[in-house]
Protein backbone atom coordinates (compact mmCIF):
# COMPACT_ATOMS: atom_id res chain seq x y z
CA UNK A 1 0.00 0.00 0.00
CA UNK A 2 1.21 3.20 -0.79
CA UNK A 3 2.12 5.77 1.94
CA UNK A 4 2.15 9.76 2.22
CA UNK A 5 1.90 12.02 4.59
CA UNK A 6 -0.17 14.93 5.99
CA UNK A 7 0.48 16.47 9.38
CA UNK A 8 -3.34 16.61 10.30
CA UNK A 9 -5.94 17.65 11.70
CA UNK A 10 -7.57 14.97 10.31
CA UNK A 11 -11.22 14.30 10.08
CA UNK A 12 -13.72 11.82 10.99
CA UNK A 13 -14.16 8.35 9.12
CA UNK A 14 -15.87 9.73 5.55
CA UNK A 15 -14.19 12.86 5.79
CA UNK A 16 -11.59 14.46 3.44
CA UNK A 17 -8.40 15.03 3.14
CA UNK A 18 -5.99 17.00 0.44
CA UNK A 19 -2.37 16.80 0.42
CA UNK A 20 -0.22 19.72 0.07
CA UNK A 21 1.00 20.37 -3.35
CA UNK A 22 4.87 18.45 -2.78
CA UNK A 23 2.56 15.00 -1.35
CA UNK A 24 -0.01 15.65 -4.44
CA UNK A 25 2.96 15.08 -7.20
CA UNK A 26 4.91 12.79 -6.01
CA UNK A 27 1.91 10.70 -5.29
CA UNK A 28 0.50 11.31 -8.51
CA UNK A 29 3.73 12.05 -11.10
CA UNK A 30 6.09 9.89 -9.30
CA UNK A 31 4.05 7.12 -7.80
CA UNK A 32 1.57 7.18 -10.50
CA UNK A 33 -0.98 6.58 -8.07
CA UNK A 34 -5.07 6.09 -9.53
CA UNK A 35 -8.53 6.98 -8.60
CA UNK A 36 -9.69 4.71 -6.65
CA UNK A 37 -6.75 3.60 -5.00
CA UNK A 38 -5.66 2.61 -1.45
CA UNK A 39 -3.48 4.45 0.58
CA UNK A 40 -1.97 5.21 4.21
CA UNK A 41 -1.72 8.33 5.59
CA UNK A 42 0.67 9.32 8.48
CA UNK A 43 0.64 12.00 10.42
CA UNK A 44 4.01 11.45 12.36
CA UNK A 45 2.31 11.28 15.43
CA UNK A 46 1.07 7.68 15.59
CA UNK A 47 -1.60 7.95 13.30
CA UNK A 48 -2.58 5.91 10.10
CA UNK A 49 -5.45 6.73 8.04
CA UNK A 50 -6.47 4.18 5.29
CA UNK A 51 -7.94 5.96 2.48
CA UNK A 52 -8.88 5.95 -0.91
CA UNK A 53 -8.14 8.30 -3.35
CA UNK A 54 -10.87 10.31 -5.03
CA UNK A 55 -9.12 12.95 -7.20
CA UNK A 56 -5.74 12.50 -8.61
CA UNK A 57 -4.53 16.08 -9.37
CA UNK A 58 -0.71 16.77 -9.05
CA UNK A 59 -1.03 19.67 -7.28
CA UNK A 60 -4.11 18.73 -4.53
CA UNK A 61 -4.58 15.35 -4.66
CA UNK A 62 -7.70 14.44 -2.30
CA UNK A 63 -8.49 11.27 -0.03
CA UNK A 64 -11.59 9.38 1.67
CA UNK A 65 -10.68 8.52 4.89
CA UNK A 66 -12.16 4.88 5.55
CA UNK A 67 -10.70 4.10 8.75
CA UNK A 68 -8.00 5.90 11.64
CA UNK A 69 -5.86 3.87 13.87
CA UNK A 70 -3.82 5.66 16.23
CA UNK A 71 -0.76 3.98 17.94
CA UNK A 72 0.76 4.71 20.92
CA UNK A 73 3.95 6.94 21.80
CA UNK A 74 6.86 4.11 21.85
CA UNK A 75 9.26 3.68 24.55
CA UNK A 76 12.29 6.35 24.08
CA UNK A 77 15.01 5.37 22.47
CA UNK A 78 17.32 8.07 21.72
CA UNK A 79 20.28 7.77 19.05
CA UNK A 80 23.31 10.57 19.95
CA UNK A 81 25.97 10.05 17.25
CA UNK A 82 28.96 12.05 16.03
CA UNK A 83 28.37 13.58 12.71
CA UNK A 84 29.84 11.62 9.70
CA UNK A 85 30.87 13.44 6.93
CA UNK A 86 28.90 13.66 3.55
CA UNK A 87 25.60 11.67 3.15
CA UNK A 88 26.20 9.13 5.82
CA UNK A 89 24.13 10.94 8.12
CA UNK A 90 21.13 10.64 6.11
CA UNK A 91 21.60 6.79 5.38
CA UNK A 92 21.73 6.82 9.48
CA UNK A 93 18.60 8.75 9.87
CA UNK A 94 16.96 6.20 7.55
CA UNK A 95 17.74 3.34 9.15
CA UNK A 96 17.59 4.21 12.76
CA UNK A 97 13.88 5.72 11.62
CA UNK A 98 12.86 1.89 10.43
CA UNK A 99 14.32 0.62 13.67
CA UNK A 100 12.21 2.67 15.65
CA UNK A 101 14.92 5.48 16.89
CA UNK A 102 12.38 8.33 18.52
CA UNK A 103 15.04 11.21 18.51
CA UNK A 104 18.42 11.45 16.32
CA UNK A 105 20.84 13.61 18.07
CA UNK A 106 24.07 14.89 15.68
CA UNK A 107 27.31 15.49 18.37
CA UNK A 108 30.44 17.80 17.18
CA UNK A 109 33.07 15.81 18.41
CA UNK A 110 36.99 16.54 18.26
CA UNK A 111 37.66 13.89 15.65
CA UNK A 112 34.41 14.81 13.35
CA UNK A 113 34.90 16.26 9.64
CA UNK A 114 31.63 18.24 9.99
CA UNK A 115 31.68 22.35 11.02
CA UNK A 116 28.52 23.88 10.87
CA UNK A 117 28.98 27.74 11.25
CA UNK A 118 27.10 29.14 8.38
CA UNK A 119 23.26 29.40 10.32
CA UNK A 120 21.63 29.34 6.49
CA UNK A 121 23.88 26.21 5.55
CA UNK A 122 22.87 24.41 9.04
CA UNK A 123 19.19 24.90 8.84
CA UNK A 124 19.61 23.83 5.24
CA UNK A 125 21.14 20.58 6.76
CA UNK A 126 18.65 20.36 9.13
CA UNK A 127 15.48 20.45 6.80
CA UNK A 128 17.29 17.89 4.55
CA UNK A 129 17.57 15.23 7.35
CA UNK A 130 13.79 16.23 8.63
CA UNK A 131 12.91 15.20 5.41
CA UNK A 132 15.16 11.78 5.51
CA UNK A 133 13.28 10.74 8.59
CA UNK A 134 9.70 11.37 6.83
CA UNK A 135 10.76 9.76 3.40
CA UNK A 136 12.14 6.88 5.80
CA UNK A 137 8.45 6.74 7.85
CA UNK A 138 6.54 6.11 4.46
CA UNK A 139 8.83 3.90 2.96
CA UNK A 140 8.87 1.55 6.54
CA UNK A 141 5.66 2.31 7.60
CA UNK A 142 6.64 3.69 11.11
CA UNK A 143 3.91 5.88 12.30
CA UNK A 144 5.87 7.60 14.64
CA UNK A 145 8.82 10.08 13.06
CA UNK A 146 11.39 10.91 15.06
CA UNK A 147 12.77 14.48 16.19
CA UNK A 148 15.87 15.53 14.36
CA UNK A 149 17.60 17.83 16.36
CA UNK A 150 20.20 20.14 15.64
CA UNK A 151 23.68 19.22 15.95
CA UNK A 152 25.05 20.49 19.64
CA UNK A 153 28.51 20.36 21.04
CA UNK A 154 29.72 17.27 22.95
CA UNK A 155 30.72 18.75 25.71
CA UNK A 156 27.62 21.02 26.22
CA UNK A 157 25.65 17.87 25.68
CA UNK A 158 26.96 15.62 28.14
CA UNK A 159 26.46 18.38 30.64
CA UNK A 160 23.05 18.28 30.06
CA UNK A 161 22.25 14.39 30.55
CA UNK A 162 24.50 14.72 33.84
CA UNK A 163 21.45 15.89 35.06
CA UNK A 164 17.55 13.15 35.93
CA UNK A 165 17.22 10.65 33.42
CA UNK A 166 16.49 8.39 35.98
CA UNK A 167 15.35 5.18 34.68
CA UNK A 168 16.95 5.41 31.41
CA UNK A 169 19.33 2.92 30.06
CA UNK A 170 22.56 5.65 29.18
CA UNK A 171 25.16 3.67 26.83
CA UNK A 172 27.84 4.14 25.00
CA UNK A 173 29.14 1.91 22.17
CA UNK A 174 32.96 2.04 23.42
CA UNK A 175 36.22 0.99 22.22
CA UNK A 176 37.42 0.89 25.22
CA UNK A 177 38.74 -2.32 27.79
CA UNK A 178 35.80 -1.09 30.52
CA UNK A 179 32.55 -2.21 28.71
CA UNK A 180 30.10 -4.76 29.46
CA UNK A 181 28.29 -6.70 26.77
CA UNK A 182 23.91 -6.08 25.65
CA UNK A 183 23.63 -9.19 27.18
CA UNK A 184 24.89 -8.15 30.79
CA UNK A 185 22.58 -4.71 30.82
CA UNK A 186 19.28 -5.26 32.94
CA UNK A 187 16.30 -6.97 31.07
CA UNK A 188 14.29 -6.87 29.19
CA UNK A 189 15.88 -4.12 27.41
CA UNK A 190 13.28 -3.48 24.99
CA UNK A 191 10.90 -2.27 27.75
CA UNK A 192 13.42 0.45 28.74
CA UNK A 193 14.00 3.85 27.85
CA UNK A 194 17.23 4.34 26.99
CA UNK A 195 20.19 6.76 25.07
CA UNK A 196 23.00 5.20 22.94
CA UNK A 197 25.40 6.88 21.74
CA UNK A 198 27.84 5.95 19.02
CA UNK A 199 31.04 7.96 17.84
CA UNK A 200 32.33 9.60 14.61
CA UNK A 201 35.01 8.18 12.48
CA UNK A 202 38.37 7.78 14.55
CA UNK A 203 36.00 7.27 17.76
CA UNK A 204 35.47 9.74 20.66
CA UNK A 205 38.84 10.66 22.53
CA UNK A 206 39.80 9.97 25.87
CA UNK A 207 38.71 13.51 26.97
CA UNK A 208 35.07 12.63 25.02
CA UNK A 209 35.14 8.81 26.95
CA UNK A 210 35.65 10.69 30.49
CA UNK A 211 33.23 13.07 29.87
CA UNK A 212 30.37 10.26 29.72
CA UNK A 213 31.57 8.36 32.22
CA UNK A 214 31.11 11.72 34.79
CA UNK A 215 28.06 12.04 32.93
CA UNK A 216 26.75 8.41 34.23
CA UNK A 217 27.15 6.45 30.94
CA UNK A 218 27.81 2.77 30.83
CA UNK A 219 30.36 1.54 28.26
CA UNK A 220 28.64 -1.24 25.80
CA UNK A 221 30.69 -3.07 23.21
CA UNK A 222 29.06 -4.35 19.86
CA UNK A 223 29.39 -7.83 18.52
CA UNK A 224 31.92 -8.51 15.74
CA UNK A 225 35.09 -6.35 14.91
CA UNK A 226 35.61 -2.18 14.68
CA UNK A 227 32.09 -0.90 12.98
CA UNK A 228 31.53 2.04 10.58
CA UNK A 229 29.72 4.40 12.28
CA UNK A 230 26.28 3.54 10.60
CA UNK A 231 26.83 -0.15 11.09
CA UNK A 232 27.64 0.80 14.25
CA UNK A 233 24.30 2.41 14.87
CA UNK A 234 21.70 0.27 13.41
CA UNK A 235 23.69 -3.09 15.77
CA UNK A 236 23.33 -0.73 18.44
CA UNK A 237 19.93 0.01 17.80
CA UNK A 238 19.15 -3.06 17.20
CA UNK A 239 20.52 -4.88 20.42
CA UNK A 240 18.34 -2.01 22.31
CA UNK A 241 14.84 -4.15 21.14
CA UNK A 242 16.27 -7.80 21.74
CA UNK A 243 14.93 -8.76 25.81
């Protein structure tokens, strides 16, 4: 079934909806979608409205809403990583959006490649990998997208989740001799709100390693040998849902 998405308010069951004109072409120029035809609609909040479509112009494309399901919020799970140069990012916003990441958190670390001084360049950034995470909700079907937030400082960061969090699993994936294996963290994991946090290319230095550790973090190590840093994420991700 095809997805697209419209931020709502919705209404009731035999109600209408039109897209905005970007949704309208892409469902009807690109997807060559029909009269007639089924469709989901997200809202990025946990709802899905299956609906048919009733007029298929590229510009305002408009729906029949047959039925609304909304989920529930799912448990936190919070990915902090240290920006990767080029497009990596995005592939890492993709696939931590199918695995069910809630918030993406970009880190300026000593060892990444990424500056982002120019304000007009970073919002730029910013839209782009808003967008990732919406593209990456219709293709996967997760009804929930997650907030992108703009890259902060390491430092400044850790400061920050020094302070409550209580209850929430805080891990680092860690090169280091002091970590403890998925298997060894309290179960089930997958019930638990947690924070992982995964470092650029070259790793986070000894200064960046400290730094969590004052901040409360427990040192994790992922199965199999050094990771690229989106390899890295989705295994960590992943190991987050197992019980």
């Amino acid at each position: 079934m095809l997805r697209v998405f419209h931020p709502g308010p919705w209404p009731v069951a035999g109600g209408e909806i039109m897209l905005d004109a970007a949704e309208s072409s892409h469902l009807v120029r690109v997807r060559r979608a029909r009269v007639g035809g089924k469709l989901a609609v997200l809202d990025g909040q946990g709802g899905v409205a299956e609906c048919s479509l009733t007029a298929a112009e590229p510009n305002a494309a408009r729906l029949r809403v047959e039925k609304i399901t909304l989920h529930p919020k799912p448990v936190s799970r919070v990915l902090a990583v240290g920006l990767p140069k080029g497009d990596i990012f995005i592939e890492i916003i993709r696939q931590a959006t199918e695995l069910g990441a809630t918030e993406i958190q970009p880190l300026l670390t000593a060892r990444s490649e990424v500056r982002l001084d120019d304000p007009a360049r970073a919002e730029r950034k910013l839209e782009r990998w808003r967008a990732a995470a919406l593209e990456a909700c219709k293709q996967s079907g997760n009804s929930w997208r997650p907030e992108i937030h703009a890259p902060v400082e390491l430092g400044k960061w850790q400061t920050m989740q020094s302070k409550g969090n209580a209850g929430v699993l805080r891990l680092v994936a860690a090169l280091t001799p002091d970590t403890v294996s998925f298997s060894e963290l309290p179960a089930p994991r997958s019930a638990l709100p947690a924070i992982v946090c995964v470092g650029p290319e070259g790793d986070f230095n000894p200064e960046e390693y400290a730094g969590f550790k004052s901040a409360g973090f427990q040192f994790v190590r992922l199965p199999g040998h050094v990771l690229r840093v989106e390899t890295a994420c989705v295994v960590a991700l992943a190991n987050l849902w197992r019980t």
